[in-house]
Structures are given as structure tokens and as C-alpha cells.
C-alpha atoms as a PDB file:
ATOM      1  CA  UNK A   1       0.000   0.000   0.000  1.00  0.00           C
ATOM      2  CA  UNK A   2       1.161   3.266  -0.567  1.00  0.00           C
ATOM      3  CA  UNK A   3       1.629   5.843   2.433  1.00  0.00           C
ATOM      4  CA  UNK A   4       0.026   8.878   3.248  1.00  0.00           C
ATOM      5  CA  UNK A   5      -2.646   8.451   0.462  1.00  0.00           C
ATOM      6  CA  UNK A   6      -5.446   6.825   2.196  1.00  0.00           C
ATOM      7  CA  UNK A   7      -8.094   9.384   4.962  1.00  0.00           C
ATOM      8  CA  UNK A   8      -7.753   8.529   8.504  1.00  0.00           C
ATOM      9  CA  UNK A   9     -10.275   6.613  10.078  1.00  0.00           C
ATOM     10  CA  UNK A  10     -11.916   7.652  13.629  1.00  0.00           C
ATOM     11  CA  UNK A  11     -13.355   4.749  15.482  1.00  0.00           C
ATOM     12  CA  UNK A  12     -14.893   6.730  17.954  1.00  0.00           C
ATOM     13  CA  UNK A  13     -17.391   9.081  15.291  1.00  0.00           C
ATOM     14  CA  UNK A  14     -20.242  10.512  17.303  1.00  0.00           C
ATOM     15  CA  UNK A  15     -23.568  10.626  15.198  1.00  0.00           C
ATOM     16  CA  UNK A  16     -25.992  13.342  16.217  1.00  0.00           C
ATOM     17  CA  UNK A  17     -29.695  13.406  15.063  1.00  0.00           C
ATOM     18  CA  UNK A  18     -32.200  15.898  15.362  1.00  0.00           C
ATOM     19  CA  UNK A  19     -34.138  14.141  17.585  1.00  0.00           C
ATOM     20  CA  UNK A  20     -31.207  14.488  20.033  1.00  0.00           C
ATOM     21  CA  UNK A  21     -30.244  10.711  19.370  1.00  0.00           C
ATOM     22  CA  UNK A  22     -26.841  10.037  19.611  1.00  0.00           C
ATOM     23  CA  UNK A  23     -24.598   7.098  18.945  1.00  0.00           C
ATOM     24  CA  UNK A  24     -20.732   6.357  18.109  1.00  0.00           C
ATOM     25  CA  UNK A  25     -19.380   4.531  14.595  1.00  0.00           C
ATOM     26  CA  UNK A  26     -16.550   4.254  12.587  1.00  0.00           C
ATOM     27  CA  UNK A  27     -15.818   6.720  10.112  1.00  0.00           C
ATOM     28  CA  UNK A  28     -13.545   9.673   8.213  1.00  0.00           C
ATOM     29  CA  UNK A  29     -15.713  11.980   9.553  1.00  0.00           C
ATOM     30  CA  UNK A  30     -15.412  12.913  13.926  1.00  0.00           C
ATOM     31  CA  UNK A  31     -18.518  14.147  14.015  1.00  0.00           C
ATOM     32  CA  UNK A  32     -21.459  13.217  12.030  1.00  0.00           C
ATOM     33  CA  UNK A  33     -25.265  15.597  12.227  1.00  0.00           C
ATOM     34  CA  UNK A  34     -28.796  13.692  10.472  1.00  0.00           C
ATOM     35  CA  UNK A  35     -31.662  14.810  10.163  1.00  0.00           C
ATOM     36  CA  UNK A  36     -33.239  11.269  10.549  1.00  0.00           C
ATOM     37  CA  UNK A  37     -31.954   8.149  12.631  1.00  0.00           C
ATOM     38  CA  UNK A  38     -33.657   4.524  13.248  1.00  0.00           C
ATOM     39  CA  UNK A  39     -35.580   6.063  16.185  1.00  0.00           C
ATOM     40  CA  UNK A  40     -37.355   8.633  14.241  1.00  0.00           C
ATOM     41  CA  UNK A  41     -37.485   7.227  10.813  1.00  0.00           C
ATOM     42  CA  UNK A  42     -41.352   5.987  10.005  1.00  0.00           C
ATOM     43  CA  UNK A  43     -40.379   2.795   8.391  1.00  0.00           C
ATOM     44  CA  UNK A  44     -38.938   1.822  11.997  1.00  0.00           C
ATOM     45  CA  UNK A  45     -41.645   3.925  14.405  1.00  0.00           C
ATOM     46  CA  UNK A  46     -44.562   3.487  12.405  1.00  0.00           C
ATOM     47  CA  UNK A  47     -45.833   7.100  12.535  1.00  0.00           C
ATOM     48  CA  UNK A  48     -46.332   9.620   9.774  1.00  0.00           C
ATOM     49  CA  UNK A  49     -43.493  12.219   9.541  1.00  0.00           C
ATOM     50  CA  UNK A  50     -43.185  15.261   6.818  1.00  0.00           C
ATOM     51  CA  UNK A  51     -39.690  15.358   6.473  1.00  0.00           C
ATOM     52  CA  UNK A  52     -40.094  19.167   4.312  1.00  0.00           C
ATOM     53  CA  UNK A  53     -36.096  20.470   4.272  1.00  0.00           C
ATOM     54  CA  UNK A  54     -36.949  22.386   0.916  1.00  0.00           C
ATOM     55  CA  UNK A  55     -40.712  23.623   1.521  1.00  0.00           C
ATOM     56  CA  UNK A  56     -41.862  21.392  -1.582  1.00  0.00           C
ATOM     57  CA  UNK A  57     -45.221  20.604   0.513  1.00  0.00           C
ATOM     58  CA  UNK A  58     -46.035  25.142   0.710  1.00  0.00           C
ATOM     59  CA  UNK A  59     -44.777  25.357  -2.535  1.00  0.00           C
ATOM     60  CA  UNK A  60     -47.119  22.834  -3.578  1.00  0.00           C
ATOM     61  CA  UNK A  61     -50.096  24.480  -1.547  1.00  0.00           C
ATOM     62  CA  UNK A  62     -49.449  27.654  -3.081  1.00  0.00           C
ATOM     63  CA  UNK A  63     -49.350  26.637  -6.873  1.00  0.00           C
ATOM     64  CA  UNK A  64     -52.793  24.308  -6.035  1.00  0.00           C
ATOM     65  CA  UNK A  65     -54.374  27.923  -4.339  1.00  0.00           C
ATOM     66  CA  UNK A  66     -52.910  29.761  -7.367  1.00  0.00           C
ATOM     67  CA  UNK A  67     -54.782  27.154  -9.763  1.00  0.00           C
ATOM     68  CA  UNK A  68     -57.873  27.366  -7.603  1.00  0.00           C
ATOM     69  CA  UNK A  69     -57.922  31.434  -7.885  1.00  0.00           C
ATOM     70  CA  UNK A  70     -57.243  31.069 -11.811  1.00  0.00           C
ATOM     71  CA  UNK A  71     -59.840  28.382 -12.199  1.00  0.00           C
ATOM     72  CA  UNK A  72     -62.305  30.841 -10.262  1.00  0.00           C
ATOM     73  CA  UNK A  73     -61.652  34.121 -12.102  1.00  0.00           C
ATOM     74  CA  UNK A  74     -61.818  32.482 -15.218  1.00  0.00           C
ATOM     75  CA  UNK A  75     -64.717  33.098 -17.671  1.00  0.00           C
ATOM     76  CA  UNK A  76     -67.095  30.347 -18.178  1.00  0.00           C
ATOM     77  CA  UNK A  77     -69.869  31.367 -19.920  1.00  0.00           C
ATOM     78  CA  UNK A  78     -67.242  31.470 -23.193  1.00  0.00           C
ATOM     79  CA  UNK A  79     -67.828  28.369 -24.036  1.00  0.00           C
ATOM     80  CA  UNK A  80     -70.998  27.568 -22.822  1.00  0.00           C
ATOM     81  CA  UNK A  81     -72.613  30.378 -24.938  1.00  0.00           C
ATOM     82  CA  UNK A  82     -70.097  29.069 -28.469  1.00  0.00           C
ATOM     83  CA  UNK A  83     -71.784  25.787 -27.466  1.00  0.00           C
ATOM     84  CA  UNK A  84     -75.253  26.771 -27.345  1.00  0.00           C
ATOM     85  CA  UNK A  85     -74.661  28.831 -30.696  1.00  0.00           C
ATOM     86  CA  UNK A  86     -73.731  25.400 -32.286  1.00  0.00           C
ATOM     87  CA  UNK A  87     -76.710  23.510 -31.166  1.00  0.00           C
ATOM     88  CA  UNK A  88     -78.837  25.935 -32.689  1.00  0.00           C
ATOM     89  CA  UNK A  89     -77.037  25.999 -35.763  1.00  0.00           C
ATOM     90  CA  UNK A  90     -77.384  22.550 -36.353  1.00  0.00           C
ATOM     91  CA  UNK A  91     -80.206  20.417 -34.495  1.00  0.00           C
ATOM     92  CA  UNK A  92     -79.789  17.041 -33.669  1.00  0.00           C
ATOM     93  CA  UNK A  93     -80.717  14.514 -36.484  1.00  0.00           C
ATOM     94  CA  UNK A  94     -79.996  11.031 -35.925  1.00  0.00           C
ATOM     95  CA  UNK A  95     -78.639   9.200 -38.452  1.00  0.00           C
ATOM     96  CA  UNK A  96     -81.816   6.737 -39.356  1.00  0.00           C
ATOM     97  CA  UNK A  97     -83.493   9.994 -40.443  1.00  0.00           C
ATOM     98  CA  UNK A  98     -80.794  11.759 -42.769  1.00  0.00           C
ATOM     99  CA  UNK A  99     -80.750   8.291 -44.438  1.00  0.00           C
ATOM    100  CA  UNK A 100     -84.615   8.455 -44.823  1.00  0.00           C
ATOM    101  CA  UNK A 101     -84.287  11.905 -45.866  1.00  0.00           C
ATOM    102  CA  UNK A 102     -81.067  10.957 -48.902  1.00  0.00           C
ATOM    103  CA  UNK A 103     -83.600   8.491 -49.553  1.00  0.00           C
ATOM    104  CA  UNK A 104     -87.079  11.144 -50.120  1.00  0.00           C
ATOM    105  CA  UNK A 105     -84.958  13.172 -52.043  1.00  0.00           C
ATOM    106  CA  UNK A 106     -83.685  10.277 -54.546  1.00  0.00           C
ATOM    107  CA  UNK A 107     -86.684   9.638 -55.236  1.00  0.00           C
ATOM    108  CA  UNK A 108     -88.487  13.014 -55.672  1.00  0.00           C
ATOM    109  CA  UNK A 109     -85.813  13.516 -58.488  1.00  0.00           C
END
């Protein structure tokens, strides 16, 4: 092995979590902070935790309120007016009766 390439290694590395657990391990590191250990994690307590370091959960509330307040201001009787234009345009006529119709006319001629 070659010398003085390799880190040192402290067998006495204490590990600090949030929820003020502590316990020692080997590592290149003396002291080591988490932000979640085996007695806080949910997979190993069995309670539901929002672990939010980056505020994705308020940025998601805010772009979902932002939605809601564009949904809201947002015209609706647009469409519902181009649609009852269109139905009054054309009426509904099921196909059985333009046949009959083609048919009327065939013959008239």
C-alpha cells in the first residue's frame, strides 16, 4: 500500500440526530449531524413524519391555491354560450333519419 494516500479513520465518530439521538461509529468523519436516525425514521416507528427540508409541501399548496384562484376568475360562460350557438345551428338529427331523408330526395328527383 502506498503511504500517506489513504483518509484517517476515527473509530470513535459521534452521530448526532435531530431528535437528540446520539450514537458512536466508525468513520472519516469525527462528528457526524442527520436529520433522521432509526428512532425517528417511520419505516422503523410506524408514525407519519413530513420530512419538508426544501418547503416542496407550501410550494405545492401555493401553486394548487394559485390554480384554484385562476380556475375561479376564469370566464365560463365562453364556451358555454359558443356551445349553445352550435346547437342551434345545427339540431340534432340522428342518423336513421338523414338516411330516410337521402332516400325522399332520390326519389323526388
Amino acid at each position: 500500500m502506498k503511504k500517506n494516500i489513504h483518509p484517517q479513520v476515527y473509530t470513535d465518530t459521534v452521530v448526532t440526530c435531530v431528535c437528540g439521538n446520539t450514537f458512536t461509529t466508525i468513520s472519516t468523519l469525527k462528528n457526524i449531524t442527520v436529520e433522521i436516525c432509526s428512532n425517528c425514521h417511520p419505516f422503523y416507528t410506524g408514525q407519519q413524519k413530513f420530512v419538508d427540508t426544501e418547503g416542496r409541501i407550501d410550494k405545492f399548496n401555493k401553486k394548487m391555491k394559485e390554480a384554484q384562484a385562476k380556475k375561479e376568475s376564469a370566464k365560463p360562460g365562453k364556451s358555454k354560450k359558443a356551445r349553445d350557438v352550435k346547437n342551434q345551428q345545427a339540431p340534432k338529427v340522428s342518423l336513421k333519419e338523414l338516411l330516410k331523408e337521402a332516400k325522399k330526395e332520390e326519389e323526388k328527383e
